[in-house]
PDB file of N, CA and C in Angstrom:
ATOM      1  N   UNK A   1     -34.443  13.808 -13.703  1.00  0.00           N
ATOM      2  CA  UNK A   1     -34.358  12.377 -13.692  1.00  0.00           C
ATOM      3  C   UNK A   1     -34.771  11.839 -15.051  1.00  0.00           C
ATOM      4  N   UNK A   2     -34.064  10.705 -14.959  1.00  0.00           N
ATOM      5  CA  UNK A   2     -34.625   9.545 -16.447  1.00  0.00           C
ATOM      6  C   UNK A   2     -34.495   8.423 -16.353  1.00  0.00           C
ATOM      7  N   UNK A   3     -34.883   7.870 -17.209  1.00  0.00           N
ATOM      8  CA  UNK A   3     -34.786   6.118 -16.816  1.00  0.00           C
ATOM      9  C   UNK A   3     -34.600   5.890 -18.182  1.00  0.00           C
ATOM     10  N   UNK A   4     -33.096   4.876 -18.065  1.00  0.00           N
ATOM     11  CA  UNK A   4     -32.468   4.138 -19.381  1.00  0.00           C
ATOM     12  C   UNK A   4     -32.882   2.846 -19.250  1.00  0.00           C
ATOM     13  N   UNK A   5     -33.088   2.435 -20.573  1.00  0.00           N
ATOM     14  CA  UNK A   5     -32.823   0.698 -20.698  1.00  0.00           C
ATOM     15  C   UNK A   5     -32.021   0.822 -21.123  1.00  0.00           C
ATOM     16  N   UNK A   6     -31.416  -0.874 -20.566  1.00  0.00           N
ATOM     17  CA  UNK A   6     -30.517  -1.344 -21.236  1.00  0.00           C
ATOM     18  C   UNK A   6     -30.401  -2.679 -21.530  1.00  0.00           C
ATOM     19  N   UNK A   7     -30.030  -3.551 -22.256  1.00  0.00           N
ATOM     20  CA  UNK A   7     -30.076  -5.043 -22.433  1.00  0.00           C
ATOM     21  C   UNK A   7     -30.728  -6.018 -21.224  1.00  0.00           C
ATOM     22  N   UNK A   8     -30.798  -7.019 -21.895  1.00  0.00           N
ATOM     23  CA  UNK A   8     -31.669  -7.872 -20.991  1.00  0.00           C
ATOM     24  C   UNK A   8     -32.518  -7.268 -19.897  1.00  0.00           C
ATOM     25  N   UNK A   9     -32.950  -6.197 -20.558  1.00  0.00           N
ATOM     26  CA  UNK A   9     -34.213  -5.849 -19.558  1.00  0.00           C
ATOM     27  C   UNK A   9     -33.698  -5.088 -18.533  1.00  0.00           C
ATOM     28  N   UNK A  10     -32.843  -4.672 -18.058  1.00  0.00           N
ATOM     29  CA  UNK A  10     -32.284  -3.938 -17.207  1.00  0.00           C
ATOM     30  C   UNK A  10     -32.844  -2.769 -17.180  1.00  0.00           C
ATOM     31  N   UNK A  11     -32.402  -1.795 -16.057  1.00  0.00           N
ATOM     32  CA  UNK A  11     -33.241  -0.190 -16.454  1.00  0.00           C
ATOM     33  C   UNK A  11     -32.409   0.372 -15.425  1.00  0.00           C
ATOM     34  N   UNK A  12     -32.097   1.945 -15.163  1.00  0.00           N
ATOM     35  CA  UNK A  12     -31.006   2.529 -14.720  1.00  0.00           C
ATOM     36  C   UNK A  12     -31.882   3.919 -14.344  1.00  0.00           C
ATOM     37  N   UNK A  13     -32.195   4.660 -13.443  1.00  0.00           N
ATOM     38  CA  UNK A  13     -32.724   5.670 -12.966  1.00  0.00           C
ATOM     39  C   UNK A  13     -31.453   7.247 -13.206  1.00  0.00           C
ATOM     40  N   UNK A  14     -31.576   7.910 -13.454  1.00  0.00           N
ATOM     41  CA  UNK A  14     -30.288   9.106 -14.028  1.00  0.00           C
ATOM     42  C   UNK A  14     -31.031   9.949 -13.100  1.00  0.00           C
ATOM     43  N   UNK A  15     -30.244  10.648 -11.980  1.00  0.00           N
ATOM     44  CA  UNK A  15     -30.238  11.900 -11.135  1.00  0.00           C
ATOM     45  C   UNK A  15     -29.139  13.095 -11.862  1.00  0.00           C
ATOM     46  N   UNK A  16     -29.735  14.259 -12.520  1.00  0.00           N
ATOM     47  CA  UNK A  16     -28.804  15.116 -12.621  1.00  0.00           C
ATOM     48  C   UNK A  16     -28.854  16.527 -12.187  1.00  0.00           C
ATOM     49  N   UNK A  17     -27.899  17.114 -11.583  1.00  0.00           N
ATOM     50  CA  UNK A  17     -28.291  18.628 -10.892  1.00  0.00           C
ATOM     51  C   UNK A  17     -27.592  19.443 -11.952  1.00  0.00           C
ATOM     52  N   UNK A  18     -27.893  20.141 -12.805  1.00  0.00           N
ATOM     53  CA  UNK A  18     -27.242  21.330 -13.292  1.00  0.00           C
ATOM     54  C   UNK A  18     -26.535  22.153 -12.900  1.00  0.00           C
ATOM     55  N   UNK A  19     -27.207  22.654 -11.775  1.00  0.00           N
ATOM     56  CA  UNK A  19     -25.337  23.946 -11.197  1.00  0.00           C
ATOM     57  C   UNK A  19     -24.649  23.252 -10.550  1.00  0.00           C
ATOM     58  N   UNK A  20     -24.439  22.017  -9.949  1.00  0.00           N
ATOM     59  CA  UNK A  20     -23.564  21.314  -9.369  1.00  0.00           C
ATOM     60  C   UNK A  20     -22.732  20.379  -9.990  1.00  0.00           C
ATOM     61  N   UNK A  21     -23.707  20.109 -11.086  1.00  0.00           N
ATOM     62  CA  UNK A  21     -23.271  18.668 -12.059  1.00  0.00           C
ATOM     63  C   UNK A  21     -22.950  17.544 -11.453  1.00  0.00           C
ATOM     64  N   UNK A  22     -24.049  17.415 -10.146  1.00  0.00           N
ATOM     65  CA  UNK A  22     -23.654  16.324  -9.447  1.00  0.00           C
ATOM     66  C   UNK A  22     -25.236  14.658 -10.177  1.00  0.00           C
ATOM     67  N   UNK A  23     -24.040  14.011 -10.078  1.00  0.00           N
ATOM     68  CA  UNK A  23     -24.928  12.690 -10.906  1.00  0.00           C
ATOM     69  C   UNK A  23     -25.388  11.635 -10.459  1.00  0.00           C
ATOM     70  N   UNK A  24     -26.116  10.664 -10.104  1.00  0.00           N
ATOM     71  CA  UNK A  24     -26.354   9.225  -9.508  1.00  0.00           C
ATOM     72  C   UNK A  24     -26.677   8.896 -10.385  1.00  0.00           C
ATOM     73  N   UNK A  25     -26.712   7.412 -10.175  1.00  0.00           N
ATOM     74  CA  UNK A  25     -27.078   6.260 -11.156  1.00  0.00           C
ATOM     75  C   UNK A  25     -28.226   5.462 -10.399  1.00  0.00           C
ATOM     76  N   UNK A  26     -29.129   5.401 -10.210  1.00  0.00           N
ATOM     77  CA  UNK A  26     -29.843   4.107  -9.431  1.00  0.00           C
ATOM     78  C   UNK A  26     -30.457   3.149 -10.187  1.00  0.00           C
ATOM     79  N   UNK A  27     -30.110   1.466  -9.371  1.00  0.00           N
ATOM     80  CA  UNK A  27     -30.589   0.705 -10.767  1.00  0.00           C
ATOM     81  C   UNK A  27     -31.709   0.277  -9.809  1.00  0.00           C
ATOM     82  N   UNK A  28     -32.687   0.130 -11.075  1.00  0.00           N
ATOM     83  CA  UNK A  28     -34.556  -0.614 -10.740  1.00  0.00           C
ATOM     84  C   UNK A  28     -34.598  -1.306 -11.247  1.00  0.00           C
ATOM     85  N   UNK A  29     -35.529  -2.539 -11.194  1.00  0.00           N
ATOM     86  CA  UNK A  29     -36.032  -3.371 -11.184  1.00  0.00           C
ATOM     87  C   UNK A  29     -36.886  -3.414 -12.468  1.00  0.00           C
ATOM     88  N   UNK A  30     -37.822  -1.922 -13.108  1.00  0.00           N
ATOM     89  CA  UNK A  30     -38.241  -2.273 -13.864  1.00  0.00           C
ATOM     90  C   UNK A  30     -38.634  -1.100 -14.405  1.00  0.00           C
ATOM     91  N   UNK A  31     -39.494  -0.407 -15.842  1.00  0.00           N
ATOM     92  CA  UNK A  31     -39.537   0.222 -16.023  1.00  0.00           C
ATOM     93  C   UNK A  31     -40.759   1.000 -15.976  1.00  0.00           C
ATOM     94  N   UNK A  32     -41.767   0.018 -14.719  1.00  0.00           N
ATOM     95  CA  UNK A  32     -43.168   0.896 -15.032  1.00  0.00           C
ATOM     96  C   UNK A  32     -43.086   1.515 -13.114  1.00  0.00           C
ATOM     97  N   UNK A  33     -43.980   1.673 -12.942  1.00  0.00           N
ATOM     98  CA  UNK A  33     -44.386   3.192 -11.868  1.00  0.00           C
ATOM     99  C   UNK A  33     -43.931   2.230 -10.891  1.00  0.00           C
ATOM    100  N   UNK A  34     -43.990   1.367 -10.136  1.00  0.00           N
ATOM    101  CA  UNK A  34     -44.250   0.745  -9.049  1.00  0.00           C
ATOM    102  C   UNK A  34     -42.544   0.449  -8.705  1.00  0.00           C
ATOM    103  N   UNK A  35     -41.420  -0.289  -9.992  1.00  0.00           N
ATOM    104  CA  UNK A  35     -40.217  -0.385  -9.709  1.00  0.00           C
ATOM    105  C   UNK A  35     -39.554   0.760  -9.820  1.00  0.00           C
ATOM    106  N   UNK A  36     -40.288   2.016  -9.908  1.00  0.00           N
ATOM    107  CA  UNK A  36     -39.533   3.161  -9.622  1.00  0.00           C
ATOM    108  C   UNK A  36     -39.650   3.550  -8.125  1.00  0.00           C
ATOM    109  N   UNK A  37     -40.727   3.538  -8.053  1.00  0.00           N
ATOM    110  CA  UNK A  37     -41.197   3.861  -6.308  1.00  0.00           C
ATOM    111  C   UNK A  37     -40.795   2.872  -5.560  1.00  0.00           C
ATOM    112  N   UNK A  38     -40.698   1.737  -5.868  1.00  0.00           N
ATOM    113  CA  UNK A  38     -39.610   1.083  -4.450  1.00  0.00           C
ATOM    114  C   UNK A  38     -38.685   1.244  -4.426  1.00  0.00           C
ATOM    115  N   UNK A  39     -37.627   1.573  -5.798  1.00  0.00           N
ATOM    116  CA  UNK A  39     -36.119   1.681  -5.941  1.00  0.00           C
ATOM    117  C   UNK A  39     -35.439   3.021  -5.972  1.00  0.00           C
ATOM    118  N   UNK A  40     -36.508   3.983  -5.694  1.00  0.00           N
ATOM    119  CA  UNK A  40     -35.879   5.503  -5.592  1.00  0.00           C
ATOM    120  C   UNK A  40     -35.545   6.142  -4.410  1.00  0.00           C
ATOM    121  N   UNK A  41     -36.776   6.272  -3.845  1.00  0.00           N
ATOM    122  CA  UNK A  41     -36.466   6.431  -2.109  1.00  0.00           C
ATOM    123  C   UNK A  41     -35.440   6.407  -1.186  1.00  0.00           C
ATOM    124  N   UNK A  42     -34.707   5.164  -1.112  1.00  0.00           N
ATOM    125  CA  UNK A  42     -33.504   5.336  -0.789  1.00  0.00           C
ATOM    126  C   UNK A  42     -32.361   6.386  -1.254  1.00  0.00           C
ATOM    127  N   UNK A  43     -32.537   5.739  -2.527  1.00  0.00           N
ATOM    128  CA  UNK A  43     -31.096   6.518  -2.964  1.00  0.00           C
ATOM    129  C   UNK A  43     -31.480   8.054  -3.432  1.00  0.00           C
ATOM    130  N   UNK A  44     -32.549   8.393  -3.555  1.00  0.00           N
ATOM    131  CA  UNK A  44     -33.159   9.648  -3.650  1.00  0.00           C
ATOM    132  C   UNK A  44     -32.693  10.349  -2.487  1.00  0.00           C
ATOM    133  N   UNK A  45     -33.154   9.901  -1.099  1.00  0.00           N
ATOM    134  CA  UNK A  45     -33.035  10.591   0.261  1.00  0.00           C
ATOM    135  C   UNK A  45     -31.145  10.687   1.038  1.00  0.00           C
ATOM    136  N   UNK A  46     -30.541  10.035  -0.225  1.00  0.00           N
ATOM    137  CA  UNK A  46     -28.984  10.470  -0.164  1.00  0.00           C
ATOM    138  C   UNK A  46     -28.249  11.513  -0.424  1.00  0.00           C
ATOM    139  N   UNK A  47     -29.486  12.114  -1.620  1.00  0.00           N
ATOM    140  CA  UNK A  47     -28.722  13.364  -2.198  1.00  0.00           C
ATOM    141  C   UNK A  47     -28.517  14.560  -1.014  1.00  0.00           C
ATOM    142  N   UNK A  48     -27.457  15.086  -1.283  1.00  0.00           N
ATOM    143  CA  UNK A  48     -27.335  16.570  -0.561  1.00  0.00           C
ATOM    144  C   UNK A  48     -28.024  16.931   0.254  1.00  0.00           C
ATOM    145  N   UNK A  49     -28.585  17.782   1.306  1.00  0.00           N
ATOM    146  CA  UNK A  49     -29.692  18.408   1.556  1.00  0.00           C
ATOM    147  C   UNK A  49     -29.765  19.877   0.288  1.00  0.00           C
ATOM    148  N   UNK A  50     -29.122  20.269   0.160  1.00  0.00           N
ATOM    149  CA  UNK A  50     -28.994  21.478  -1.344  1.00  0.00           C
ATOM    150  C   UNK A  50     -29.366  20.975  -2.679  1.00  0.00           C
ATOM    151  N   UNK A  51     -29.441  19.806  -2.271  1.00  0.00           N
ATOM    152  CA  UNK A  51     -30.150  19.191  -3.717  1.00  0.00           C
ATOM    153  C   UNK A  51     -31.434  18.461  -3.783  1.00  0.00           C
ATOM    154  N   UNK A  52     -32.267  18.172  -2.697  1.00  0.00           N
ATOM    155  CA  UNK A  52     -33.549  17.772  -2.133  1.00  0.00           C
ATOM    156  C   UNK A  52     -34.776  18.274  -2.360  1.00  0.00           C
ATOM    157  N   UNK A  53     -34.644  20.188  -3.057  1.00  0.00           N
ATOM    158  CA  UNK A  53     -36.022  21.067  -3.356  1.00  0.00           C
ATOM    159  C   UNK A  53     -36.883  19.928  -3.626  1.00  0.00           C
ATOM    160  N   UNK A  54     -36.665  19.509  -5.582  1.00  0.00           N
ATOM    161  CA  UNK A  54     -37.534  18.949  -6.527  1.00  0.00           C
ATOM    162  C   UNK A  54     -36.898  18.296  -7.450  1.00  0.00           C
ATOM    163  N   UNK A  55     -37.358  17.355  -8.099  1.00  0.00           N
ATOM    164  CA  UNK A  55     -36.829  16.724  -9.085  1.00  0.00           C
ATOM    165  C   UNK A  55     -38.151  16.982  -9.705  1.00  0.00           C
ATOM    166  N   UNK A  56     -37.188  16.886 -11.408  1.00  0.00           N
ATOM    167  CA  UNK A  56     -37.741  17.006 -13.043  1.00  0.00           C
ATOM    168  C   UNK A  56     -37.748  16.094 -13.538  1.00  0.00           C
ATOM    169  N   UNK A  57     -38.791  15.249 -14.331  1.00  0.00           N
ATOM    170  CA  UNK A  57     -38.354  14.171 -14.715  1.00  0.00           C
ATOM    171  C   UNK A  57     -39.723  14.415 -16.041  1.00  0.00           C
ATOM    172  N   UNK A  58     -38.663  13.484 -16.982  1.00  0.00           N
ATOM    173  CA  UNK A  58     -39.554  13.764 -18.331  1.00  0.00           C
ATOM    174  C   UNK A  58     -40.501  12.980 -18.421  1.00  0.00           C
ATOM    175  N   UNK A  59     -42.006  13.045 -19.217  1.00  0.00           N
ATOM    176  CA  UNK A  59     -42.804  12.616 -18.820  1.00  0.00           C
ATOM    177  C   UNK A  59     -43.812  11.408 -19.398  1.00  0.00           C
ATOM    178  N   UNK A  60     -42.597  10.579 -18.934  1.00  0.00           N
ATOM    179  CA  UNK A  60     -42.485   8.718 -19.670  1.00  0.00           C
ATOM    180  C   UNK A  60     -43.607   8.472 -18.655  1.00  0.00           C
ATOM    181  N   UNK A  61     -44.165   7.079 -19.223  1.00  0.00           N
ATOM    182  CA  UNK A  61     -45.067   6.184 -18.600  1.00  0.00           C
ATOM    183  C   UNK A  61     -44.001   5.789 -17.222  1.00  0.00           C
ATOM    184  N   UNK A  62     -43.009   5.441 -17.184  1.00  0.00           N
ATOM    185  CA  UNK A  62     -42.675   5.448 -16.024  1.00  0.00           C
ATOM    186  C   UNK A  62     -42.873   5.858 -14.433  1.00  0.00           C
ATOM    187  N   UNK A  63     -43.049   6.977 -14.577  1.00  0.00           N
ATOM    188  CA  UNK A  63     -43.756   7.821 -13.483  1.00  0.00           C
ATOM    189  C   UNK A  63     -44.905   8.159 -13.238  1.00  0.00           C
ATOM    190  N   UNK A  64     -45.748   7.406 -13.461  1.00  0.00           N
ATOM    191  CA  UNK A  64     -46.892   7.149 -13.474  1.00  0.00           C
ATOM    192  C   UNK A  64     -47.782   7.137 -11.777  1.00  0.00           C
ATOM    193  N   UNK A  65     -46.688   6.813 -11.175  1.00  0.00           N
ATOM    194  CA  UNK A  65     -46.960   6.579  -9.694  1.00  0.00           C
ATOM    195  C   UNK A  65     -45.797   7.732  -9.020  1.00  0.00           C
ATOM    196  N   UNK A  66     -45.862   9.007  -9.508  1.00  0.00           N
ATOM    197  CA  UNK A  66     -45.572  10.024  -8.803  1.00  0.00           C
ATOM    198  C   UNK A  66     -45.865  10.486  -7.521  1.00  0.00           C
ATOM    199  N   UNK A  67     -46.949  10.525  -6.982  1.00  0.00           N
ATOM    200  CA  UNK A  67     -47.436  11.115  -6.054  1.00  0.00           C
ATOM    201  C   UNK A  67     -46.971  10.021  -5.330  1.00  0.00           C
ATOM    202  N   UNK A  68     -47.113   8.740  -5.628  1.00  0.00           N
ATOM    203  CA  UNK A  68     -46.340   7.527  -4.427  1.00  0.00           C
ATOM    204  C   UNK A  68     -44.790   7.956  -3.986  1.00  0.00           C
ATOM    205  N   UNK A  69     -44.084   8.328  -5.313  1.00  0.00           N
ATOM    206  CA  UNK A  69     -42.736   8.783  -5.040  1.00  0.00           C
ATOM    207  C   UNK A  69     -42.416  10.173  -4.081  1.00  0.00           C
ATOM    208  N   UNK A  70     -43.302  11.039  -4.523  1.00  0.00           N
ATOM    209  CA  UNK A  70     -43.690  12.196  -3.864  1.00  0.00           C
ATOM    210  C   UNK A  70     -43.324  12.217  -2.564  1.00  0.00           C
ATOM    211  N   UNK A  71     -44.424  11.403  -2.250  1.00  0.00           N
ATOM    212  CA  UNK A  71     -44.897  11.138  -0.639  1.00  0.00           C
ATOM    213  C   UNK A  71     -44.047  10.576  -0.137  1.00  0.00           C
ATOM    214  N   UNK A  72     -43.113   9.425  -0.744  1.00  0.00           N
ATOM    215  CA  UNK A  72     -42.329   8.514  -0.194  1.00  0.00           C
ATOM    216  C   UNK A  72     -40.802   9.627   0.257  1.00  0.00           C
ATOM    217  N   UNK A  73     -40.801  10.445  -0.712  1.00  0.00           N
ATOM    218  CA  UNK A  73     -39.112  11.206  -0.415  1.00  0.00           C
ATOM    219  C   UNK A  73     -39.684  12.603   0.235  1.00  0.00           C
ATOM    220  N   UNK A  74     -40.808  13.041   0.303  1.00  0.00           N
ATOM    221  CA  UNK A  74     -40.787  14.209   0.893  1.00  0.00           C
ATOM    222  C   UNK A  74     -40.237  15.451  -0.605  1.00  0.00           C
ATOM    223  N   UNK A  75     -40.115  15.004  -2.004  1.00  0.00           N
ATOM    224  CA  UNK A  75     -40.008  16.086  -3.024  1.00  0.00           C
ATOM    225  C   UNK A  75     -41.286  16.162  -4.095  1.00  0.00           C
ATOM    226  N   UNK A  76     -41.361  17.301  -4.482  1.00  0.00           N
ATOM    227  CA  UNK A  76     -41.680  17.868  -5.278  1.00  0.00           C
ATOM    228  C   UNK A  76     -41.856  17.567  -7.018  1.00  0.00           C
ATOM    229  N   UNK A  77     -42.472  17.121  -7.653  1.00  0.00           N
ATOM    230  CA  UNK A  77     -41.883  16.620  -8.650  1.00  0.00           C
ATOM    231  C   UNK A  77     -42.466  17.151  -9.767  1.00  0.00           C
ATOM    232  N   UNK A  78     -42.071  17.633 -10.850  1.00  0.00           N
ATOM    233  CA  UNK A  78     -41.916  18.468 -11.526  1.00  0.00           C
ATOM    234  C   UNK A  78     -41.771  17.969 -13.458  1.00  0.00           C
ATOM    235  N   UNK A  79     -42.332  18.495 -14.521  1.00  0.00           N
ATOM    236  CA  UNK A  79     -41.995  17.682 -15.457  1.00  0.00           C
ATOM    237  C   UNK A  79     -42.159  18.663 -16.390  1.00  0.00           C
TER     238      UNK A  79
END
């Protein structure tokens, strides 16, 4: 996972699987810990069940509230 900005403040969550090359886009609200953890969950708990182990995510101030995300999807999270 990653999180883009983009103009006017916008921000864009990036899901990517390597052996599948399967991709999402999820858009948040904002770019610190708290608008990640309300805006992931959902669209997190869409992916695959083959794609659900763990997510990687690089290790921006963003995720700061991991263990909230953690708990909230039932994954693993990894950096």
């Amino acid at each position: 996972m990653d999180l883009l900005a983009g103009a006017n403040d916008s921000h864009i969550a990036t899901l990517f699987e390597r052996h599948s090359c399967f991709a999402m886009r999820v858009k948040v609200a904002g770019k610190d810990g708290a608008s990640i953890v309300r805006s992931l969950p959902q669209a997190v708990l869409k992916l695959p069940w083959e794609l659900r182990h763990f997510l990687t995510w690089d290790s921006g101030t963003e995720l700061s509230k991991r263990r909230a995300l953690a708990m909230a999807t039932g994954f693993s999270i990894c950096f």
